[in-house]
PDB file of N, CA and C in Angstrom:
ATOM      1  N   UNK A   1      52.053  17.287 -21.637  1.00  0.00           N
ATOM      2  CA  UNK A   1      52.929  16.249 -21.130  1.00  0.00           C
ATOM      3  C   UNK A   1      54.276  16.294 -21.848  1.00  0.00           C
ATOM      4  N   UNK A   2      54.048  16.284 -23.131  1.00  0.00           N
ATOM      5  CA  UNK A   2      55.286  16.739 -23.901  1.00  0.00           C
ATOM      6  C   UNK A   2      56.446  17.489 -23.448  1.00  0.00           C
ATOM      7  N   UNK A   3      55.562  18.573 -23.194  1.00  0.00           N
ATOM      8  CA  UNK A   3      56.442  20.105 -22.505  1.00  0.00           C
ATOM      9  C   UNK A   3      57.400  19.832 -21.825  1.00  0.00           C
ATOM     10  N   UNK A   4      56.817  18.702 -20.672  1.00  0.00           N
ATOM     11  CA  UNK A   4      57.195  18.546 -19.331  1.00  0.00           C
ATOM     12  C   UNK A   4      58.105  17.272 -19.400  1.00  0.00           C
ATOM     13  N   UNK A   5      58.223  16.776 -20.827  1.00  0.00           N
ATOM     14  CA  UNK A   5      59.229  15.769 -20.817  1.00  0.00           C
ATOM     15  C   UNK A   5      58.395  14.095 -20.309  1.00  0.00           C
ATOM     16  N   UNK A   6      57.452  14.240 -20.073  1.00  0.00           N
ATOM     17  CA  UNK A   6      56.474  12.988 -19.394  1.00  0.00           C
ATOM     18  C   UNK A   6      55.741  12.154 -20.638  1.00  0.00           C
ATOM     19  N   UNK A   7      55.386  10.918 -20.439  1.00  0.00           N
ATOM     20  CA  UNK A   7      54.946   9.994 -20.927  1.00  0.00           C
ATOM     21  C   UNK A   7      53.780   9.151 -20.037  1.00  0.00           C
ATOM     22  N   UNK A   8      52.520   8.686 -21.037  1.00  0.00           N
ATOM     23  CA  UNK A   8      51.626   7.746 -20.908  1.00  0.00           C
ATOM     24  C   UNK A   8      52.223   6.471 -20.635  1.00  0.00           C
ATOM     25  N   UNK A   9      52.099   5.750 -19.827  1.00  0.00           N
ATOM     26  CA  UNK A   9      52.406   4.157 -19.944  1.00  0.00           C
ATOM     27  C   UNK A   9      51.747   3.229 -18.869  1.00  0.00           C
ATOM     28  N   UNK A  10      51.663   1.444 -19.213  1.00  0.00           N
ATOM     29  CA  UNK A  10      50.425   1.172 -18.798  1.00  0.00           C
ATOM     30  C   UNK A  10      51.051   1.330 -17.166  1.00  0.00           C
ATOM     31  N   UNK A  11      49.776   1.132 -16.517  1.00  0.00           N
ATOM     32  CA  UNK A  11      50.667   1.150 -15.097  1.00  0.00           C
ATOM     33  C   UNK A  11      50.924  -0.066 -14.289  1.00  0.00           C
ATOM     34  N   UNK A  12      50.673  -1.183 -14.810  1.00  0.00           N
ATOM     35  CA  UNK A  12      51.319  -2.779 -14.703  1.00  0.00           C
ATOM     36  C   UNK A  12      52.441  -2.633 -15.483  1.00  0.00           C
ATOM     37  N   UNK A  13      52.423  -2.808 -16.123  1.00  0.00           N
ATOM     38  CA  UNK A  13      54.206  -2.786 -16.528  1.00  0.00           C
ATOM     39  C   UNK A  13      54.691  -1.968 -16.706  1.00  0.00           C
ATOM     40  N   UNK A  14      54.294  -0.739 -17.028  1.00  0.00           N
ATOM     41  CA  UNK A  14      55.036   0.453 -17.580  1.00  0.00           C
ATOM     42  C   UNK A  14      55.541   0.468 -18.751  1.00  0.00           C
ATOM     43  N   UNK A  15      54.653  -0.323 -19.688  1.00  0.00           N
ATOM     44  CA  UNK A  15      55.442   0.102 -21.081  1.00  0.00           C
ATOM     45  C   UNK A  15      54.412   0.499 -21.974  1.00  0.00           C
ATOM     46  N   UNK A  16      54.166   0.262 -23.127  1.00  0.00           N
ATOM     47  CA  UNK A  16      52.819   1.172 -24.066  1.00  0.00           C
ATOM     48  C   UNK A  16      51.774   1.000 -23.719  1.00  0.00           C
ATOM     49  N   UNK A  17      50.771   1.821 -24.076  1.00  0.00           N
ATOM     50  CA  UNK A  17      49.528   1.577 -23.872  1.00  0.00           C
ATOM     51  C   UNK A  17      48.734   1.145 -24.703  1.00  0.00           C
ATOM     52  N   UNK A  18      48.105   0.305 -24.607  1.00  0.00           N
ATOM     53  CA  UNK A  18      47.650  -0.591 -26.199  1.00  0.00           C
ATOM     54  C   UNK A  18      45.826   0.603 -26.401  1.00  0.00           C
ATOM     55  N   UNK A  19      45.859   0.707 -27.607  1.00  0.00           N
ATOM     56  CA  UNK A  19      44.668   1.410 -28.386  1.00  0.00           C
ATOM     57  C   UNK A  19      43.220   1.021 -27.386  1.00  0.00           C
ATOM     58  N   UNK A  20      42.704  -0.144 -27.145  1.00  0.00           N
ATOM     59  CA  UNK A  20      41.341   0.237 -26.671  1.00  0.00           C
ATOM     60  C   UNK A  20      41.562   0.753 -25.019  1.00  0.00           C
ATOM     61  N   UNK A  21      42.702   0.515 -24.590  1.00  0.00           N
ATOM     62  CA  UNK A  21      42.942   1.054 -23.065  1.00  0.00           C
ATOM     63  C   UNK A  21      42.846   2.771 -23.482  1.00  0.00           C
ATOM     64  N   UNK A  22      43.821   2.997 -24.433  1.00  0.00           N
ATOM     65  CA  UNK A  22      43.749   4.571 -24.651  1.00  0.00           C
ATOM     66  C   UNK A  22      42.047   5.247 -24.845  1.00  0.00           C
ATOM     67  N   UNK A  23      41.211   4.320 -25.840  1.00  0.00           N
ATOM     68  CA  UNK A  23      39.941   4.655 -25.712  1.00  0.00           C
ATOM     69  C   UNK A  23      39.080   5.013 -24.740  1.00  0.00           C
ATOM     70  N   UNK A  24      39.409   3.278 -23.479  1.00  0.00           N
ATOM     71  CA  UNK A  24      38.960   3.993 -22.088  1.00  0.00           C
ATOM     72  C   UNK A  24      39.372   4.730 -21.495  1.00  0.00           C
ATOM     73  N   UNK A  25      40.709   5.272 -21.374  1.00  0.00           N
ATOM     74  CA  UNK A  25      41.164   6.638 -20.308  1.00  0.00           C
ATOM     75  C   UNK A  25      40.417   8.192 -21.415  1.00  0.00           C
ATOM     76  N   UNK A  26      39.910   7.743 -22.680  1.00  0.00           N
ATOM     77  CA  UNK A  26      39.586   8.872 -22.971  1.00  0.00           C
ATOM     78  C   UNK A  26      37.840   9.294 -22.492  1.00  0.00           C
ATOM     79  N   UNK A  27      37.624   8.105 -22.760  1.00  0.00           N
ATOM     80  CA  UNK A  27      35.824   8.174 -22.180  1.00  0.00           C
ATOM     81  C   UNK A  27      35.757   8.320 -20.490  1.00  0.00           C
ATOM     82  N   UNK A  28      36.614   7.621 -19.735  1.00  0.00           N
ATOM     83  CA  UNK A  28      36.743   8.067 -18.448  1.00  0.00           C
ATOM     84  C   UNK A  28      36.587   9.431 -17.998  1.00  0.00           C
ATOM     85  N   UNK A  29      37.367   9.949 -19.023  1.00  0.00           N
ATOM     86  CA  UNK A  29      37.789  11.727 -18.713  1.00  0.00           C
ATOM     87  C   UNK A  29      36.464  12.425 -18.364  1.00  0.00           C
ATOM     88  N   UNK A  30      34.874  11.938 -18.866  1.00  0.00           N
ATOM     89  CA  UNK A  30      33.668  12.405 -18.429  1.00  0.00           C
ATOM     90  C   UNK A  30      33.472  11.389 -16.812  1.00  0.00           C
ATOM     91  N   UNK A  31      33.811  10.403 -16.993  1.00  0.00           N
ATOM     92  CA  UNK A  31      33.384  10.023 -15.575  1.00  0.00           C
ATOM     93  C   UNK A  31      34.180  10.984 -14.770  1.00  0.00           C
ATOM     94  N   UNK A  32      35.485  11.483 -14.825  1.00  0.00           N
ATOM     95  CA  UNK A  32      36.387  11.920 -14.044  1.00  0.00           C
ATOM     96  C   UNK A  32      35.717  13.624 -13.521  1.00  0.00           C
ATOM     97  N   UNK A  33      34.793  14.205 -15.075  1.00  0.00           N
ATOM     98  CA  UNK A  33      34.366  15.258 -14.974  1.00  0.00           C
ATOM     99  C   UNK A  33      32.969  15.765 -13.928  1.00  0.00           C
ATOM    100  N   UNK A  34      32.466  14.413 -14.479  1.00  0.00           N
ATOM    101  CA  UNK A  34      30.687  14.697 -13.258  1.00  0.00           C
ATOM    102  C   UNK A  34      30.503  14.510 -11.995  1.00  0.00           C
ATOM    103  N   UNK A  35      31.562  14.245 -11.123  1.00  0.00           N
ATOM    104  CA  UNK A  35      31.419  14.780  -9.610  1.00  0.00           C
ATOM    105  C   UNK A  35      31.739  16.355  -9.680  1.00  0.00           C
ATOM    106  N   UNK A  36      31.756  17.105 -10.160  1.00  0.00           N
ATOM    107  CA  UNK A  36      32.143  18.675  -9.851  1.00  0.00           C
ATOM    108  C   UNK A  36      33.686  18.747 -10.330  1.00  0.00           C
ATOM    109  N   UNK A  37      34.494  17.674 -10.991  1.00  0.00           N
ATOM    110  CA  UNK A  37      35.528  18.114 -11.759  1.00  0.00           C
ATOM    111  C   UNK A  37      36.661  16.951 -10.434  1.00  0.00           C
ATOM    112  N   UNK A  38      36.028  16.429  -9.409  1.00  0.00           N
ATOM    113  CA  UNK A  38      36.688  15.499  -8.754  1.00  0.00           C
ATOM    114  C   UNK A  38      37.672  14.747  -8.798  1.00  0.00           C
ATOM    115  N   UNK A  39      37.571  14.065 -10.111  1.00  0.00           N
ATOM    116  CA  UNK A  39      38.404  13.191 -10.590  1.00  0.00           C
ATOM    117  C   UNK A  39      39.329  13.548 -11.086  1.00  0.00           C
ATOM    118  N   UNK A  40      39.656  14.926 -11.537  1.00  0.00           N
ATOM    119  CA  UNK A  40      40.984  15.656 -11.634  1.00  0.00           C
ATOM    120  C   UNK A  40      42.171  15.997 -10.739  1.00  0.00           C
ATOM    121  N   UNK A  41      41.273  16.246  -9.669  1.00  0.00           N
ATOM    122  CA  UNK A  41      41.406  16.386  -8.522  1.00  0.00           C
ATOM    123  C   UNK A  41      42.053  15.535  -7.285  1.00  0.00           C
ATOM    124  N   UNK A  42      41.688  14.263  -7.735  1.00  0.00           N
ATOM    125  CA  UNK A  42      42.060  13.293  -7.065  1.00  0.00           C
ATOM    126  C   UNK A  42      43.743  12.860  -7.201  1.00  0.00           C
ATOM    127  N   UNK A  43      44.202  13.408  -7.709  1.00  0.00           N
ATOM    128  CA  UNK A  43      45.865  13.448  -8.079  1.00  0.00           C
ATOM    129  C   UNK A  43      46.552  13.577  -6.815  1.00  0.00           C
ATOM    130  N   UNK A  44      45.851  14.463  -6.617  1.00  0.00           N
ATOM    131  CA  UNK A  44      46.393  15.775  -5.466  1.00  0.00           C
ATOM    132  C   UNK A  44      46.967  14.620  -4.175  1.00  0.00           C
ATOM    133  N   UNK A  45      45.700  13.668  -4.006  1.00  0.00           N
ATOM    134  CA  UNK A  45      45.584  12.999  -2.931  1.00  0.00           C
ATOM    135  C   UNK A  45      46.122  11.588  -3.241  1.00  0.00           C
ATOM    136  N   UNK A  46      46.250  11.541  -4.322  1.00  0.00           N
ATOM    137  CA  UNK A  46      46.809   9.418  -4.432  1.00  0.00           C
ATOM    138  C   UNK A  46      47.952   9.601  -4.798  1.00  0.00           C
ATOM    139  N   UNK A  47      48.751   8.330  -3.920  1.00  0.00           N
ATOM    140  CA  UNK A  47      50.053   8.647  -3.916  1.00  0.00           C
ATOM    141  C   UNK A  47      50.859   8.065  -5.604  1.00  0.00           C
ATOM    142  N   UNK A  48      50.196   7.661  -6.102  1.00  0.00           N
ATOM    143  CA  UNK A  48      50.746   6.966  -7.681  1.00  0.00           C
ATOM    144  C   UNK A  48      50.657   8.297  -8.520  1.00  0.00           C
ATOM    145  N   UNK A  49      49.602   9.266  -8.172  1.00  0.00           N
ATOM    146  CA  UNK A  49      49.139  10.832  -8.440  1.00  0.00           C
ATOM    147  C   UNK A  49      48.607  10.375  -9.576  1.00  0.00           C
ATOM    148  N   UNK A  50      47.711   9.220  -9.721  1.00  0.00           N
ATOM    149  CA  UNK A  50      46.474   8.899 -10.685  1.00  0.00           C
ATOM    150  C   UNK A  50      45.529   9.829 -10.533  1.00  0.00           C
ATOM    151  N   UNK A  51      44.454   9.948 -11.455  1.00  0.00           N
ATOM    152  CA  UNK A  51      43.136  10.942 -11.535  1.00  0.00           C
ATOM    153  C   UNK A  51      41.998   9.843 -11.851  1.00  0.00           C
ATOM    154  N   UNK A  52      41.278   9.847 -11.565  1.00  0.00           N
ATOM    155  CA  UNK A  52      40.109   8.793 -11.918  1.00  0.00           C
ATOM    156  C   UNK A  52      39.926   7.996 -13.361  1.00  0.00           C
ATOM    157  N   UNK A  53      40.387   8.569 -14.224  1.00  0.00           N
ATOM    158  CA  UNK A  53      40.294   8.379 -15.592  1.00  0.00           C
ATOM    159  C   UNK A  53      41.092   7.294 -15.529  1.00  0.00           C
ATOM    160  N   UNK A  54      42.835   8.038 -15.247  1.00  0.00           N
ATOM    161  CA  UNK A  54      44.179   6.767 -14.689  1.00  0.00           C
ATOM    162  C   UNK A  54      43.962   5.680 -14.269  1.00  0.00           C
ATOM    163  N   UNK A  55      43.178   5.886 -12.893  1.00  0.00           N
ATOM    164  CA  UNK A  55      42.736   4.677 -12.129  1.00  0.00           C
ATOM    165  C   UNK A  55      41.764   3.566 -13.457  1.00  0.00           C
ATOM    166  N   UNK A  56      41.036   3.773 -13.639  1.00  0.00           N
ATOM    167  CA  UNK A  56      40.269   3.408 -14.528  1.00  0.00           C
ATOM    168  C   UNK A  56      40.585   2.373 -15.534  1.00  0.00           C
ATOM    169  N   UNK A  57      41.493   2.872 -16.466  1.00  0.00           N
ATOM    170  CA  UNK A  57      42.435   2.716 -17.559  1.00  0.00           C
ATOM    171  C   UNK A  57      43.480   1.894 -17.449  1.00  0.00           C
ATOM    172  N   UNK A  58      43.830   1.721 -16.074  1.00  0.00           N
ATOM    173  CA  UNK A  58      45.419   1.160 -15.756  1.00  0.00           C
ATOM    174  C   UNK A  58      46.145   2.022 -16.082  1.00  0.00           C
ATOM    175  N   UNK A  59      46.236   3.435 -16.437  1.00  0.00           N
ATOM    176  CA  UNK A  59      47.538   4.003 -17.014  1.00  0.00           C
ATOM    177  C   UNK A  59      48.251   4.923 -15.816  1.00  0.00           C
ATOM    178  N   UNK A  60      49.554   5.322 -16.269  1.00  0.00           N
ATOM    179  CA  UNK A  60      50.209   6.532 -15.117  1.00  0.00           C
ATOM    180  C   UNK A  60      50.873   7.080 -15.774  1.00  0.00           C
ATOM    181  N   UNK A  61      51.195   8.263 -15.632  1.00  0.00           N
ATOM    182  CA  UNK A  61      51.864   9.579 -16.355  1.00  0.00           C
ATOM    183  C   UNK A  61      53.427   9.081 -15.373  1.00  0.00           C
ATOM    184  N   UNK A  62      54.546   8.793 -16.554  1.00  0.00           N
ATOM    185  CA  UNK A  62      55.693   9.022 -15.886  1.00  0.00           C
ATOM    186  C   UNK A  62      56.727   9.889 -15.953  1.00  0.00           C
ATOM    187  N   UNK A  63      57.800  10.614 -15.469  1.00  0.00           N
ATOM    188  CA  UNK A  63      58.677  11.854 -15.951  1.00  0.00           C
ATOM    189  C   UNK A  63      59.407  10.684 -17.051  1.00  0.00           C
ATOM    190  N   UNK A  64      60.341  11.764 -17.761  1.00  0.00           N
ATOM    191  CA  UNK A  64      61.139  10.785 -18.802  1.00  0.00           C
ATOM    192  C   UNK A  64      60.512   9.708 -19.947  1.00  0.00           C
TER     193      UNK A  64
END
């Protein structure tokens, strides 16, 4: 994300993400994994370009 100049932030307001939210988008990342890798996937198709974990968490990847 770095690379690419992008940032974590919550996705109600758009500003930090407080510590136990970060916990759940990290444990999500297995829910996101056990449909066959689905929830990665799901970017592709939602227009906010959340992944299941995102959805989950409240969070969204923004440019800048």
């Amino acid at each position: 994300k770095m690379l690419f100049g992008m940032k974590l932030v919550d996705a109600e307001t758009l500003g930090p993400v407080s510590t136990p939210r970060l916990v759940l988008r990290y444990l999500a990342y297995f829910i996101s994994f056990i449909p066959l890798g689905l929830g990665f996937f799901w970017a592709a198709f939602d227009k906010r370009k959340q992944c299941f974990h995102d959805k989950i968490a409240k969070t969204v990847i923004i440019k800048g």
